[in-house]
C-alpha atoms as a PDB file:
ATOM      1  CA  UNK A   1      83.737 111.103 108.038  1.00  0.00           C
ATOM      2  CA  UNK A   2      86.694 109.731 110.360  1.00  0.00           C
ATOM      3  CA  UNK A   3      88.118 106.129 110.006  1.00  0.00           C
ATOM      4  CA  UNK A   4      86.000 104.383 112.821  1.00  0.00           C
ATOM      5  CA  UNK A   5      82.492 105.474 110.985  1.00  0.00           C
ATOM      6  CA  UNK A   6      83.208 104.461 107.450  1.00  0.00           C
ATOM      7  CA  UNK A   7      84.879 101.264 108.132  1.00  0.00           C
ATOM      8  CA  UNK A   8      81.686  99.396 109.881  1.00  0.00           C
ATOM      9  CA  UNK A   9      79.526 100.576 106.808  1.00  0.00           C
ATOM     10  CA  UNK A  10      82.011  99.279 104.554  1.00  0.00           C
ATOM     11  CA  UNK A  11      82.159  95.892 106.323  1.00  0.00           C
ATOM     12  CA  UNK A  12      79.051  95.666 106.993  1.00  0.00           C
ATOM     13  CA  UNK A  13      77.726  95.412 103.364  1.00  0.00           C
ATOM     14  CA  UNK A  14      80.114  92.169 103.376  1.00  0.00           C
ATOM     15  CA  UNK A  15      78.471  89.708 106.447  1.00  0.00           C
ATOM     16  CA  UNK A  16      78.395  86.659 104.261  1.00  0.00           C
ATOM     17  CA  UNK A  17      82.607  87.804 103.855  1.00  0.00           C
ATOM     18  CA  UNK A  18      84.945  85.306 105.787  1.00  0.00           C
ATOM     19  CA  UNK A  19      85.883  86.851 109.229  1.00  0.00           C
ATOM     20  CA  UNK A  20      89.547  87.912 108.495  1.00  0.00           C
ATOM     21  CA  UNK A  21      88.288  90.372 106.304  1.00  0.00           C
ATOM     22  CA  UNK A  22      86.858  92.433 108.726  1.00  0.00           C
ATOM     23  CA  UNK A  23      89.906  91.474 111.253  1.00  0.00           C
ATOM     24  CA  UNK A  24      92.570  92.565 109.566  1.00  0.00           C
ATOM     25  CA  UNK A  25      90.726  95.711 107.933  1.00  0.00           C
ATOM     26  CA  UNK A  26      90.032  96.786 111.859  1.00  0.00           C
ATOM     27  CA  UNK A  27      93.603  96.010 112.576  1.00  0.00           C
ATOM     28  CA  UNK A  28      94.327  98.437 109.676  1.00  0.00           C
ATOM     29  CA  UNK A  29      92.213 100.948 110.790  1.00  0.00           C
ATOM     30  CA  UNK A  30      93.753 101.130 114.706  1.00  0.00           C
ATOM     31  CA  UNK A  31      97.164 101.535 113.115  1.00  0.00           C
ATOM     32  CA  UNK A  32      95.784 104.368 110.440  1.00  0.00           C
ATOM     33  CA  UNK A  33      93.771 106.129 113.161  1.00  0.00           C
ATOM     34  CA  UNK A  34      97.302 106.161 115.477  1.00  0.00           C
ATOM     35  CA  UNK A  35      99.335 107.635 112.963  1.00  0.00           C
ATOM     36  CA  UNK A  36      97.528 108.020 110.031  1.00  0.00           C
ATOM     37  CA  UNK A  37      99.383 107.591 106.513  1.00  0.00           C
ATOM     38  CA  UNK A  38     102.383 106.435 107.939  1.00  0.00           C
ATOM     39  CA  UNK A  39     100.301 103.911 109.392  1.00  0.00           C
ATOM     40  CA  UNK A  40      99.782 102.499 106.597  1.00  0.00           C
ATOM     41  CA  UNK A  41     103.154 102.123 105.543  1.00  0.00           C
ATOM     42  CA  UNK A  42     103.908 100.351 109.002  1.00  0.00           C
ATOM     43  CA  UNK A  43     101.328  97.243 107.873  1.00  0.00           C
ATOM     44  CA  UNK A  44     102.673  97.525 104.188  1.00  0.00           C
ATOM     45  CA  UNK A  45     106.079  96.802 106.062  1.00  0.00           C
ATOM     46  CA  UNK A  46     104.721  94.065 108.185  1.00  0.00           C
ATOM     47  CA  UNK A  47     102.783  92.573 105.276  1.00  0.00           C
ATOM     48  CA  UNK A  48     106.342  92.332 103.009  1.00  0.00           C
ATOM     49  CA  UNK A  49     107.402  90.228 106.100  1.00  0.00           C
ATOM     50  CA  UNK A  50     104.323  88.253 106.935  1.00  0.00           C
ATOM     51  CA  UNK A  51     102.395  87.624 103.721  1.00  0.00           C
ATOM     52  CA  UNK A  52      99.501  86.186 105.021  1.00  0.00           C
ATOM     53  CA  UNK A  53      98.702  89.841 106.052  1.00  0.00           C
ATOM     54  CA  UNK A  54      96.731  90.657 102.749  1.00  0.00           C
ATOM     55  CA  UNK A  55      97.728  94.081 100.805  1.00  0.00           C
ATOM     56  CA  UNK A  56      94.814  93.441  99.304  1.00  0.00           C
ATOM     57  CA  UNK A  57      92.818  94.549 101.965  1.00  0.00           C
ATOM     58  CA  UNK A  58      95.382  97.194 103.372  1.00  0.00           C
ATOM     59  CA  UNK A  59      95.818  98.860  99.928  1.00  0.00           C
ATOM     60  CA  UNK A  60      92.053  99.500  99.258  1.00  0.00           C
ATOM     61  CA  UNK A  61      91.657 100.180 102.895  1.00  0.00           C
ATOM     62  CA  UNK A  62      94.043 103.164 102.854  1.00  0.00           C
ATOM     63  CA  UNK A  63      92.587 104.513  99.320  1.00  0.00           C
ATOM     64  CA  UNK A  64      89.071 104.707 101.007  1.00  0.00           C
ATOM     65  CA  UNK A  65      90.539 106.226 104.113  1.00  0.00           C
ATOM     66  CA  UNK A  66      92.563 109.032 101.965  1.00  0.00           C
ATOM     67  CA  UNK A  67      89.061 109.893 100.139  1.00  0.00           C
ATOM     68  CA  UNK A  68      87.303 110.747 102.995  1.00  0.00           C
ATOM     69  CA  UNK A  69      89.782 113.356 103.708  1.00  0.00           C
ATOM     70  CA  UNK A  70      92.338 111.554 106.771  1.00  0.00           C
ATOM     71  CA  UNK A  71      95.228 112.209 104.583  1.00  0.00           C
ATOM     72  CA  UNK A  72      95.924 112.552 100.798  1.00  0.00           C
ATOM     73  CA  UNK A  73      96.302 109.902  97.577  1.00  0.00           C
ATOM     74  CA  UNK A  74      99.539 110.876  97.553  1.00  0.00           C
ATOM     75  CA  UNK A  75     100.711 110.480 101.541  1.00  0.00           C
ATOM     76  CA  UNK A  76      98.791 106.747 101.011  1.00  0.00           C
ATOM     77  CA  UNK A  77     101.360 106.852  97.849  1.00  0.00           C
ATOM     78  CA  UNK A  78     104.406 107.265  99.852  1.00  0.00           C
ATOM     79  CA  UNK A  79     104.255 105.691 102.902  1.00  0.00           C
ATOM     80  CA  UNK A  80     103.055 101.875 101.869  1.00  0.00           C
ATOM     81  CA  UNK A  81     105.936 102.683  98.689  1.00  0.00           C
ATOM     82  CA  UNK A  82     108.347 103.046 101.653  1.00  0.00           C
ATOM     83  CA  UNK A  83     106.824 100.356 103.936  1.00  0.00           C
ATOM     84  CA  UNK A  84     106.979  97.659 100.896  1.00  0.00           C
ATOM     85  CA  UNK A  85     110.778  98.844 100.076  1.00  0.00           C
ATOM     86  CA  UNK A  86     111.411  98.899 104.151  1.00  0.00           C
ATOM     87  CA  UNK A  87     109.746  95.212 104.357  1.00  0.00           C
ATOM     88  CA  UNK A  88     111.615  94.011 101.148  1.00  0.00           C
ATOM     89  CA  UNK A  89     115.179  95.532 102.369  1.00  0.00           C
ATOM     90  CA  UNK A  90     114.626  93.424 105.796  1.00  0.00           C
ATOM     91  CA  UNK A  91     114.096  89.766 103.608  1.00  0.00           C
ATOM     92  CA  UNK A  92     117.021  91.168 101.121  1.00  0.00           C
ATOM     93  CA  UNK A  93     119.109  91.886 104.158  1.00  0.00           C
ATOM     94  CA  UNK A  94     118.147  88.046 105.740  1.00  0.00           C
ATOM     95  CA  UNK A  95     119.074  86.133 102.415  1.00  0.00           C
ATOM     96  CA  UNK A  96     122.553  88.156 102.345  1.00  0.00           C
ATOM     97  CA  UNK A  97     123.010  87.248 106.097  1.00  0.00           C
ATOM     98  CA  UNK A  98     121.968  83.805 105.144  1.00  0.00           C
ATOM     99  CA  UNK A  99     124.298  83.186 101.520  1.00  0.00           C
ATOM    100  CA  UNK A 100     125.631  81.124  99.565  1.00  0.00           C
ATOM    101  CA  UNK A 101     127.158  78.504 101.234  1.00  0.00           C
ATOM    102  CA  UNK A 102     124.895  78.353 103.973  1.00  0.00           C
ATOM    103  CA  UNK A 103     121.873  78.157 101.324  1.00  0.00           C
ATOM    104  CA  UNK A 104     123.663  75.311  99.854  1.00  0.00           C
ATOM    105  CA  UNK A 105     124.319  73.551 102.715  1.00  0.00           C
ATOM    106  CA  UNK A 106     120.721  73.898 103.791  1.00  0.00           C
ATOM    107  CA  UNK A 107     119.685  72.484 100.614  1.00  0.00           C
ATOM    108  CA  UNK A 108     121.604  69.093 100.476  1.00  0.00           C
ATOM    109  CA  UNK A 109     119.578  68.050 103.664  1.00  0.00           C
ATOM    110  CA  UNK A 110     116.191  68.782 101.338  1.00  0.00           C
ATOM    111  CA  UNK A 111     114.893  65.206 100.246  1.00  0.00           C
ATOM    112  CA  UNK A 112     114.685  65.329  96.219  1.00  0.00           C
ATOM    113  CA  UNK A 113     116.440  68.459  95.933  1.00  0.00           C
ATOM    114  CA  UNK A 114     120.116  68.437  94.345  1.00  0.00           C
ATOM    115  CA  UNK A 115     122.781  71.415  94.138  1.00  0.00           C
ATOM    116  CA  UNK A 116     122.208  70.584  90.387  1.00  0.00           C
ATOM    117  CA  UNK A 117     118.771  72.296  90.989  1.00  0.00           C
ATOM    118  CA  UNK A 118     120.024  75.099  92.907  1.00  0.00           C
ATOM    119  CA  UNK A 119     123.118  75.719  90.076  1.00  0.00           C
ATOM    120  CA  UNK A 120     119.842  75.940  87.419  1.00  0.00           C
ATOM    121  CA  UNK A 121     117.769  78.830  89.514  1.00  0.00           C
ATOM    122  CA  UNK A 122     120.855  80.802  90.284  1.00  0.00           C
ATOM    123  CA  UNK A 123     121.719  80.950  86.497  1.00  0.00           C
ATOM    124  CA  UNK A 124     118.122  81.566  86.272  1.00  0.00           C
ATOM    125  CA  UNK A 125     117.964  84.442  88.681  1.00  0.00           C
ATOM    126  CA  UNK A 126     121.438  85.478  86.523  1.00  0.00           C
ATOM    127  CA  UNK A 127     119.359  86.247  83.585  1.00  0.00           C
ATOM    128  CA  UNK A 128     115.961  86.967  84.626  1.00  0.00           C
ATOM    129  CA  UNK A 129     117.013  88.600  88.141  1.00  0.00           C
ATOM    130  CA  UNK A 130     116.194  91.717  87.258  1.00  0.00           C
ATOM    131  CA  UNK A 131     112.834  91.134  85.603  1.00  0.00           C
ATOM    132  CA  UNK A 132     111.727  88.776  88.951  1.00  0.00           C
ATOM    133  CA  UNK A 133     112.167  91.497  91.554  1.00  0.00           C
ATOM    134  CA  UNK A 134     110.078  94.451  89.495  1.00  0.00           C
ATOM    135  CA  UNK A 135     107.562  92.274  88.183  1.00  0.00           C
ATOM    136  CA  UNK A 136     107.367  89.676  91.345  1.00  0.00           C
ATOM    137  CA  UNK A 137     106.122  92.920  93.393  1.00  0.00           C
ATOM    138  CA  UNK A 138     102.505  92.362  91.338  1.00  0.00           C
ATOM    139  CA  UNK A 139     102.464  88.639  92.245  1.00  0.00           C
ATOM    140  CA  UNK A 140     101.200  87.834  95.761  1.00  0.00           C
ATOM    141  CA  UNK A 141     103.038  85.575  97.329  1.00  0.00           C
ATOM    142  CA  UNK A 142     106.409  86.437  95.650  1.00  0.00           C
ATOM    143  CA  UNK A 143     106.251  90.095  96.552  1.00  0.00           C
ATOM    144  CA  UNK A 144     108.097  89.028  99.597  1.00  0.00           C
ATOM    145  CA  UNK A 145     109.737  85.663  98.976  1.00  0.00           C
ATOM    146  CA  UNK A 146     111.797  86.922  95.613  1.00  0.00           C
ATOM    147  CA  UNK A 147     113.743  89.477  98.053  1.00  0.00           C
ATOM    148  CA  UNK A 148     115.454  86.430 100.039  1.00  0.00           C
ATOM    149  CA  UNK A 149     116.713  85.094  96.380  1.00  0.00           C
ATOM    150  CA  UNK A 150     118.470  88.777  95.953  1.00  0.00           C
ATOM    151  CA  UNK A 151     119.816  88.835  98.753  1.00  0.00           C
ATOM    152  CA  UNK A 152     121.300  85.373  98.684  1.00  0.00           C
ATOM    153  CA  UNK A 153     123.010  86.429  94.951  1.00  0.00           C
ATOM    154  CA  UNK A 154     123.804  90.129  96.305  1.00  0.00           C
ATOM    155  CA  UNK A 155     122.233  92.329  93.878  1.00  0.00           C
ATOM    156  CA  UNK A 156     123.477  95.508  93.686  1.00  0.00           C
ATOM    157  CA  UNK A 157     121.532  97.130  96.752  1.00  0.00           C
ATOM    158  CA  UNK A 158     120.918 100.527  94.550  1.00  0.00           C
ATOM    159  CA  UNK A 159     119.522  98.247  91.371  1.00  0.00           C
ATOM    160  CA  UNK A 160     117.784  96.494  93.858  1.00  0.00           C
ATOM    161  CA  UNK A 161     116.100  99.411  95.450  1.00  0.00           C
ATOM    162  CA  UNK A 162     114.944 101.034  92.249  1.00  0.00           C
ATOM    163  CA  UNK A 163     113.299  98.113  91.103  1.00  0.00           C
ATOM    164  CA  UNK A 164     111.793  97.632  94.315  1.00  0.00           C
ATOM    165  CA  UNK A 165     110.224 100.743  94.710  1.00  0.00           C
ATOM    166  CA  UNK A 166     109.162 101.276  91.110  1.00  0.00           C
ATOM    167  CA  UNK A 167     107.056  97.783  90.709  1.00  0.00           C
ATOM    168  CA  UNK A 168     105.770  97.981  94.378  1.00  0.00           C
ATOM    169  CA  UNK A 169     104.518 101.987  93.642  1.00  0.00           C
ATOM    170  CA  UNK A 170     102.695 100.092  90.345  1.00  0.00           C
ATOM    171  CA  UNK A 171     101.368  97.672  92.747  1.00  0.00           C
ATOM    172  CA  UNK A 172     100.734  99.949  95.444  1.00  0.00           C
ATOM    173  CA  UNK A 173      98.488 102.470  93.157  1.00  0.00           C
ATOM    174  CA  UNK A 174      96.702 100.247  91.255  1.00  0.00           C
ATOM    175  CA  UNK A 175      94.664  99.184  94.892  1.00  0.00           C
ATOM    176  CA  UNK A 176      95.019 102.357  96.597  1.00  0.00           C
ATOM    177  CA  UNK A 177      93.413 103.959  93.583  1.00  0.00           C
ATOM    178  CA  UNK A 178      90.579 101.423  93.181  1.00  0.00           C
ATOM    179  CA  UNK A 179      89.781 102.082  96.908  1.00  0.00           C
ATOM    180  CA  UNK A 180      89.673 105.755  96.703  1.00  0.00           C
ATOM    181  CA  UNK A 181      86.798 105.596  93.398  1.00  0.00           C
ATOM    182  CA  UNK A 182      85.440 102.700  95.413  1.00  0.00           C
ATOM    183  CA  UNK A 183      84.444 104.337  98.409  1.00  0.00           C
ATOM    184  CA  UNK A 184      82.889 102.245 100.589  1.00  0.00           C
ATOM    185  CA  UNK A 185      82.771  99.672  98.039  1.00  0.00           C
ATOM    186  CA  UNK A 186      86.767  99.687  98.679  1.00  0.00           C
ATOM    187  CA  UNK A 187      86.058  95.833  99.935  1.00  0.00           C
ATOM    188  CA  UNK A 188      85.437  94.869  96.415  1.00  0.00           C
ATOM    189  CA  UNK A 189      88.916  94.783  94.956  1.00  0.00           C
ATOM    190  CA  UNK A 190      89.773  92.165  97.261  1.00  0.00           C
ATOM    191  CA  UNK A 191      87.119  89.181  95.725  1.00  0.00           C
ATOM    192  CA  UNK A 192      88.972  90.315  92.627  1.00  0.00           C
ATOM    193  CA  UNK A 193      92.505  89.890  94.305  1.00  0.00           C
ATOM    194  CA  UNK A 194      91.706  86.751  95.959  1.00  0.00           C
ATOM    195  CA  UNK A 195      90.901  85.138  92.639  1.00  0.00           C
ATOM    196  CA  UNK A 196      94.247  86.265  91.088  1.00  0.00           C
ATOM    197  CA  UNK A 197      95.950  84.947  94.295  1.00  0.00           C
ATOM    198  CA  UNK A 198      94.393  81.128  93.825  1.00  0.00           C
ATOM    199  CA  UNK A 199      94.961  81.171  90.654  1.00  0.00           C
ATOM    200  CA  UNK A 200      98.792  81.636  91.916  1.00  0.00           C
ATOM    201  CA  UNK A 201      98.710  79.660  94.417  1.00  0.00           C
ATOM    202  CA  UNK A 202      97.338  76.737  91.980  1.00  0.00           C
ATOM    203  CA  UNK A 203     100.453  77.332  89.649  1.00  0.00           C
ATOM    204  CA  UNK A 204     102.942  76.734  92.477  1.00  0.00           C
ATOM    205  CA  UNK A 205     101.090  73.564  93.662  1.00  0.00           C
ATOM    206  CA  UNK A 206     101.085  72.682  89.747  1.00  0.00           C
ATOM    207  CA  UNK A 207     104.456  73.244  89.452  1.00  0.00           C
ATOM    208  CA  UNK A 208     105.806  71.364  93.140  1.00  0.00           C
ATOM    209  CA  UNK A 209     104.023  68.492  91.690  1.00  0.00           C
ATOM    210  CA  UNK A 210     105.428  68.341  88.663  1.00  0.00           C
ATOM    211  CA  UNK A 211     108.992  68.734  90.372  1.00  0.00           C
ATOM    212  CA  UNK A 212     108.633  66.080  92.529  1.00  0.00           C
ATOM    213  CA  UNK A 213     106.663  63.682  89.863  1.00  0.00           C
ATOM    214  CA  UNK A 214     109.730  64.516  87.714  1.00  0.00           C
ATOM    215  CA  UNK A 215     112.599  64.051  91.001  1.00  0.00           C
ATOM    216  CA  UNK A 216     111.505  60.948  91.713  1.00  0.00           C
ATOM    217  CA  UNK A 217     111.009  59.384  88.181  1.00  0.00           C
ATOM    218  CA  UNK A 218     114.245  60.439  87.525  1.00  0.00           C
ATOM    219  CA  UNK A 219     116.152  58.823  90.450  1.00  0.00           C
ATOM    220  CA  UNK A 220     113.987  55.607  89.997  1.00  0.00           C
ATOM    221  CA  UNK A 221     115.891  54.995  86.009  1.00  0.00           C
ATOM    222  CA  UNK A 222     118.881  56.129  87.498  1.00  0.00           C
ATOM    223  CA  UNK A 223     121.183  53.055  87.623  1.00  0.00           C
ATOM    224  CA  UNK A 224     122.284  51.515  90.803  1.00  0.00           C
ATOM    225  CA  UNK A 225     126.238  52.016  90.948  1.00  0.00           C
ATOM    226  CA  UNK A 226     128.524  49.197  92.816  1.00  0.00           C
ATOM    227  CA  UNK A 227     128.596  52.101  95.850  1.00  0.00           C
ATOM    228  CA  UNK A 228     125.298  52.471  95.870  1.00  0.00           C
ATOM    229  CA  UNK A 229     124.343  48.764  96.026  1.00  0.00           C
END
């Protein structure tokens, strides 16, 4: 069965699905019947730099296109391993370009955010650094954004490689796995995804809330100083 004839049966089982499921998974599919595995490496790639394009459609996808026989577990393995490292190497490469001092700079125009905050998540990446880039490539959203951060602090390029490659291979073969067993059911793992992704996605709102709420409380029992006034 070739790409083009088991996609529409997949998708088709899923009508009452929003629209952008079957969008990007045809999007997939043109770049996988172009150049097969490596194909899907390329939208790996692009998804580490544009997160809204959802692995968790891509990953499946390419697991149910390996089982009918277009390439092998192991090509679909490889190339979206290298496409995430390729895609997180490009953000790593943009917080390094960006730095330090231009970070900080950027930061002291940010309504309610001080350098004191910055000072606490660099001594947080310090100690946890490590543990945020292996385990941040199983959390959407972060996958990318946590490869700016190590950049910006210039972790070792080797360490951050390996770590890298080894969480986003865990990542990576968890989905492409599913979608092999899956079949044409491959569209499945992504209602599962999706619920682990709002349930993210309602942390972070949680948590900017609860940063502001606290930013603001603070400054308003701050005294006014003789400058100030």
């Amino acid at each position: 069965m070739t790409i083009t004839a088991a996609v529409p049966t997949a998708t088709s089982s899923t009508t009452a699905e929003p629209s952008a499921l079957g969008g990007v998974a045809d999007w997939a599919v043109g770049v996988m019947e172009a150049i097969g595995a490596p194909g899907a490496g390329l939208a790996i790639a692009l998804e580490n730099l544009f997160p809204p394009l959802p692995s968790e459609i891509i990953l499946p996808l390419a697991g149910f296109t390996a089982s009918q026989g277009n390439f092998s577990m192991a090509a679909a393995l490889f190339w979206t391993t290298l496409g995430s490292v390729v895609g997180a190497l490009a953000l790593y490469g943009l917080g390094a370009w960006l730095g330090r001092d231009r970070m900080r700079r950027l930061v002291e125009k940010v309504p309610l955010v001080d350098l004191e905050d910055v000072d606490k998540v660099e001594a947080w990446f310090e100690r946890h650094g490590y543990k945020a880039v292996f385990f941040g490539r199983m959390i959407p959203l972060f996958r990318s954004l946590i490869s700016i951060p190590a950049g910006i602090e210039r972790m070792h390029l080797l360490t951050f490689t390996a770590l890298t490659t080894a969480g986003s291979l865990i990542w990576n073969a968890i989905f492409i796995v599913a979608g092999f067993y899956l079949g044409e059911s491959w569209h499945v793992v992504e209602a599962y995804a999706g619920v682990f992704q709002k349930i993210v996605i309602a942390a972070v709102i949680i948590a900017a809330v609860w940063f502001i709420t606290a930013k603001i409380r603070s400054r308003r029992r701050k005294p006014v100083s003789g400058t100030d006034a």
